[in-house]
Every structure is written in C-alpha cells, then in structure tokens.
C-alpha atoms as a PDB file:
ATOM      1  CA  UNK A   1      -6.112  23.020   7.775  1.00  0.00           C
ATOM      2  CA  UNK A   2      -1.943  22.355   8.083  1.00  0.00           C
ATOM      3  CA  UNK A   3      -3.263  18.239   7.994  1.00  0.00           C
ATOM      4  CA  UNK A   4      -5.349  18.271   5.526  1.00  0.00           C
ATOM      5  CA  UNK A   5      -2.022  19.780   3.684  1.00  0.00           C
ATOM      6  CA  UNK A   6      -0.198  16.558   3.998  1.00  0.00           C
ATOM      7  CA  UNK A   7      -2.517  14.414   3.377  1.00  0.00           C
ATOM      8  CA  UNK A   8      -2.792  15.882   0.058  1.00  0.00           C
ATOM      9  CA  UNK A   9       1.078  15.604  -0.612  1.00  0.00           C
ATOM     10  CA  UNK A  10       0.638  11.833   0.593  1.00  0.00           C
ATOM     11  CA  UNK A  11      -2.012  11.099  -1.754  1.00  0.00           C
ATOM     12  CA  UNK A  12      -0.227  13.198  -4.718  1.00  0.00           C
ATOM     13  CA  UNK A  13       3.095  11.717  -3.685  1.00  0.00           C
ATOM     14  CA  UNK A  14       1.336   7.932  -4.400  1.00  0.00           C
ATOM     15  CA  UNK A  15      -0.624   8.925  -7.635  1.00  0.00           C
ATOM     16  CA  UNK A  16       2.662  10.851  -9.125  1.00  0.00           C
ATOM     17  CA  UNK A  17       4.577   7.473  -8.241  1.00  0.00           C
ATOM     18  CA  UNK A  18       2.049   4.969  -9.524  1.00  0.00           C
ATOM     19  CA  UNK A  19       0.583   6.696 -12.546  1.00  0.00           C
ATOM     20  CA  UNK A  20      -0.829   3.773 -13.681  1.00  0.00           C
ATOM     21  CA  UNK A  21      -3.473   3.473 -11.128  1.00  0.00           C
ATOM     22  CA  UNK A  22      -5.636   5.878  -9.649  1.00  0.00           C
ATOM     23  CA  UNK A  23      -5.489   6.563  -5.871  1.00  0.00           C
ATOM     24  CA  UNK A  24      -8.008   7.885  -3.159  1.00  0.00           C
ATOM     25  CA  UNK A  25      -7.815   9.206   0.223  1.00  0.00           C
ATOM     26  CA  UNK A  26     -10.038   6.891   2.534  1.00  0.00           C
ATOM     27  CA  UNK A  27      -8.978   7.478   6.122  1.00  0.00           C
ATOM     28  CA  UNK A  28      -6.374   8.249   8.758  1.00  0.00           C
ATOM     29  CA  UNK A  29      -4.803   5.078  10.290  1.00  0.00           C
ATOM     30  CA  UNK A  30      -2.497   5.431  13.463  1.00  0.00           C
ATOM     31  CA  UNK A  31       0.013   7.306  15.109  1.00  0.00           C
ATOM     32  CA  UNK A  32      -0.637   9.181  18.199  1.00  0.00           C
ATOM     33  CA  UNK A  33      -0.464  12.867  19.230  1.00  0.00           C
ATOM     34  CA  UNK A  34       3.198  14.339  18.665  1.00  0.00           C
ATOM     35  CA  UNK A  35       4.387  11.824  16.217  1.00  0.00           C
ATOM     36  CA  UNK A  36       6.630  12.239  13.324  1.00  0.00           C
ATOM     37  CA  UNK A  37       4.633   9.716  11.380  1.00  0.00           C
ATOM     38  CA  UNK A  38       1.145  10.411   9.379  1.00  0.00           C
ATOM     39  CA  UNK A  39      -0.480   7.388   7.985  1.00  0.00           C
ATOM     40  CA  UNK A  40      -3.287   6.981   5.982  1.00  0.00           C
ATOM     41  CA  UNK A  41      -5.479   4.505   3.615  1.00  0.00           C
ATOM     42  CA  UNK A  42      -5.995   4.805   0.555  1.00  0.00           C
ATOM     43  CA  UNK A  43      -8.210   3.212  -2.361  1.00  0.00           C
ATOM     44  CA  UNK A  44      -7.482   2.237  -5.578  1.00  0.00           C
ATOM     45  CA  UNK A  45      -8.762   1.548  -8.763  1.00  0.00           C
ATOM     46  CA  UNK A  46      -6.796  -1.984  -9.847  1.00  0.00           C
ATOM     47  CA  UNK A  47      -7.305  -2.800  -6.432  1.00  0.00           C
ATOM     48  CA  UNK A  48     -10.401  -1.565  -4.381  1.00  0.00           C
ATOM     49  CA  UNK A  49     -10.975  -4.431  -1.626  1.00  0.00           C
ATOM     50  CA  UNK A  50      -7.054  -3.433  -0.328  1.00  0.00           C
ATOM     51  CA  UNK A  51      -6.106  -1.090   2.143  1.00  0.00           C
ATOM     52  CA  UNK A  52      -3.037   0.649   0.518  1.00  0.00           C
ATOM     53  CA  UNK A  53      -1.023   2.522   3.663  1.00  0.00           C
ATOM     54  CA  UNK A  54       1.078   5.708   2.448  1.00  0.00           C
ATOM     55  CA  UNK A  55       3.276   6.801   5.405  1.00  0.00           C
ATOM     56  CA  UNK A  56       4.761  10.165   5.607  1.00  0.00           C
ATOM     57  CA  UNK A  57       7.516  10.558   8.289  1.00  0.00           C
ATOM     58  CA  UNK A  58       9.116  13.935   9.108  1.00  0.00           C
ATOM     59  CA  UNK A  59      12.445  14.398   9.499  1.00  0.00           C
ATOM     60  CA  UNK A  60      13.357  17.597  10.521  1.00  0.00           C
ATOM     61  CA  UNK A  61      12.340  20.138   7.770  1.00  0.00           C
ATOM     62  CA  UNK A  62      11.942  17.101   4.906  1.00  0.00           C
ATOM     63  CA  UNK A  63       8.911  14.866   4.845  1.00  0.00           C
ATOM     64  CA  UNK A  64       9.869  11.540   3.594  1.00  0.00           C
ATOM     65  CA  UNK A  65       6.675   9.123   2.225  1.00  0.00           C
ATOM     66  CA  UNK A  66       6.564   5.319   1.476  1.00  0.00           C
ATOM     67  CA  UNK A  67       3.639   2.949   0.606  1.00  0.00           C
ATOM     68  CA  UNK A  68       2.347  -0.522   0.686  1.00  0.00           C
ATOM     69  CA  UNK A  69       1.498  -0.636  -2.939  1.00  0.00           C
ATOM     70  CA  UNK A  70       3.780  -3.126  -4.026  1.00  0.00           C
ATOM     71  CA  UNK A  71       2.552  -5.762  -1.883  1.00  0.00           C
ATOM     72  CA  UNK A  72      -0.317  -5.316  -2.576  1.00  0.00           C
ATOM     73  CA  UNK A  73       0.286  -5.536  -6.126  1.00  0.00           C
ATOM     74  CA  UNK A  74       2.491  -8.522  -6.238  1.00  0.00           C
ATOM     75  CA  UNK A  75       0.435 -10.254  -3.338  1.00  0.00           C
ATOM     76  CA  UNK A  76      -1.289 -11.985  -6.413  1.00  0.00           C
ATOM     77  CA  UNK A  77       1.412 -12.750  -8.485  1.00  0.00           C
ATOM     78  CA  UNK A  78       3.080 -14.180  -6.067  1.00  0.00           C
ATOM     79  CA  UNK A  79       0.973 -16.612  -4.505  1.00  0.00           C
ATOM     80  CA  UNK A  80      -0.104 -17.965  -8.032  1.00  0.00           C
ATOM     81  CA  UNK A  81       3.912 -18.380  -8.347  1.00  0.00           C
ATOM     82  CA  UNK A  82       4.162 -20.403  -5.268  1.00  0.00           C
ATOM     83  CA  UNK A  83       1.138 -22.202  -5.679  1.00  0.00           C
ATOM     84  CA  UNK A  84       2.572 -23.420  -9.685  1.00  0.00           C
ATOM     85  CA  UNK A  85       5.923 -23.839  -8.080  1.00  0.00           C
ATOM     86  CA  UNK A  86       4.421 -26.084  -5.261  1.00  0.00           C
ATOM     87  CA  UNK A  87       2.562 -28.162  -8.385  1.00  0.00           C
ATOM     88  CA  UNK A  88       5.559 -28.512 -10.247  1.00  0.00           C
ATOM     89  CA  UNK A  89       7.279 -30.261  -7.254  1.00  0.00           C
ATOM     90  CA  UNK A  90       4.408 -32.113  -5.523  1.00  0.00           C
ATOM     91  CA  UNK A  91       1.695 -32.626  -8.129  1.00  0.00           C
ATOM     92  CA  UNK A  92      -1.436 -33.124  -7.464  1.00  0.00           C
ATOM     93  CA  UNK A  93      -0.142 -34.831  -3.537  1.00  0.00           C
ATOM     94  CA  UNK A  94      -1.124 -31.200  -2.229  1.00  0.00           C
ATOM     95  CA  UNK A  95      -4.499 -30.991  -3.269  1.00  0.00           C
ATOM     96  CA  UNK A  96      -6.598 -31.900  -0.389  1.00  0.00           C
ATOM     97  CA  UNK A  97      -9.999 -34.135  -1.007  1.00  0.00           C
END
C-alpha cells in the first residue's frame, strides 16, 4: 500500500532524528482527500501520555517532514522555568490558599 509507504518514512524520518527516544506509529490525524499534507501520531517512549504529530508535506517530487517533538519535550522544562522565575519575582504572593 503507496500510504502505508510514507507513513513508514514519517516514522523513520522521526526515530533517525531523535535517536534518543523511541517512536511509534499510533494513528492518522487530518488532512482531507487530495492534500499535500500526511499527518500522523505518534508514541513515544520518554513521553507516552503525548500526542507527538510528524507532518509530511509534498512538494512536487520531494517530501518534506517536521514534528512536534520539541514541544513536547521542552513543554516541561519550560513551565518549571516560568513557574521558578515567577517565585523569584513574586514569592510566595502567587501561591493561592
């Protein structure tokens, strides 16, 4: 099956980019009949209670993929950042009783 083709690149393409995690196909997410864009979800190891979207969009003859793995990954960080930064300004004023 020609789609079952690219989803395999997608999920290779995220697993050869992030070889530090381990990455799953879970399921087709949008587009629409005709499109240029393939989505689809996929689960990870580090991370299994995100959604992870790797998008594929053809462009001509060249398939070009991107991901949400990045947010996904810094989603923690970064909220633990803001939250300390927050503390550091406003003490314990933000904590509410």
């Amino acid at each position: 099956m020609r789609g079952q083709k690219k989803v395999d690149r997608m999920v290779e393409y995220i697993n050869n980019k992030y070889t530090d995690d381990k990455f799953e196909y879970e399921k087709m997410t949008g587009g629409y009949l005709g499109s240029n864009v393939t989505k689809i979800i996929v689960s990870s190891e580090k991370y299994p209670e995100k959604d992870i979207y790797v998008i594929c969009t053809q462009v001509d003859d060249a398939e070009k993929f991107t991901d949400t793995y990045l947010n996904v990954k810094f989603e923690i960080e970064t909220e633990e950042y803001i939250k300390n930064s927050l503390n550091d300004i406003f003490g314990d004023s933000l904590i509410r009783k």
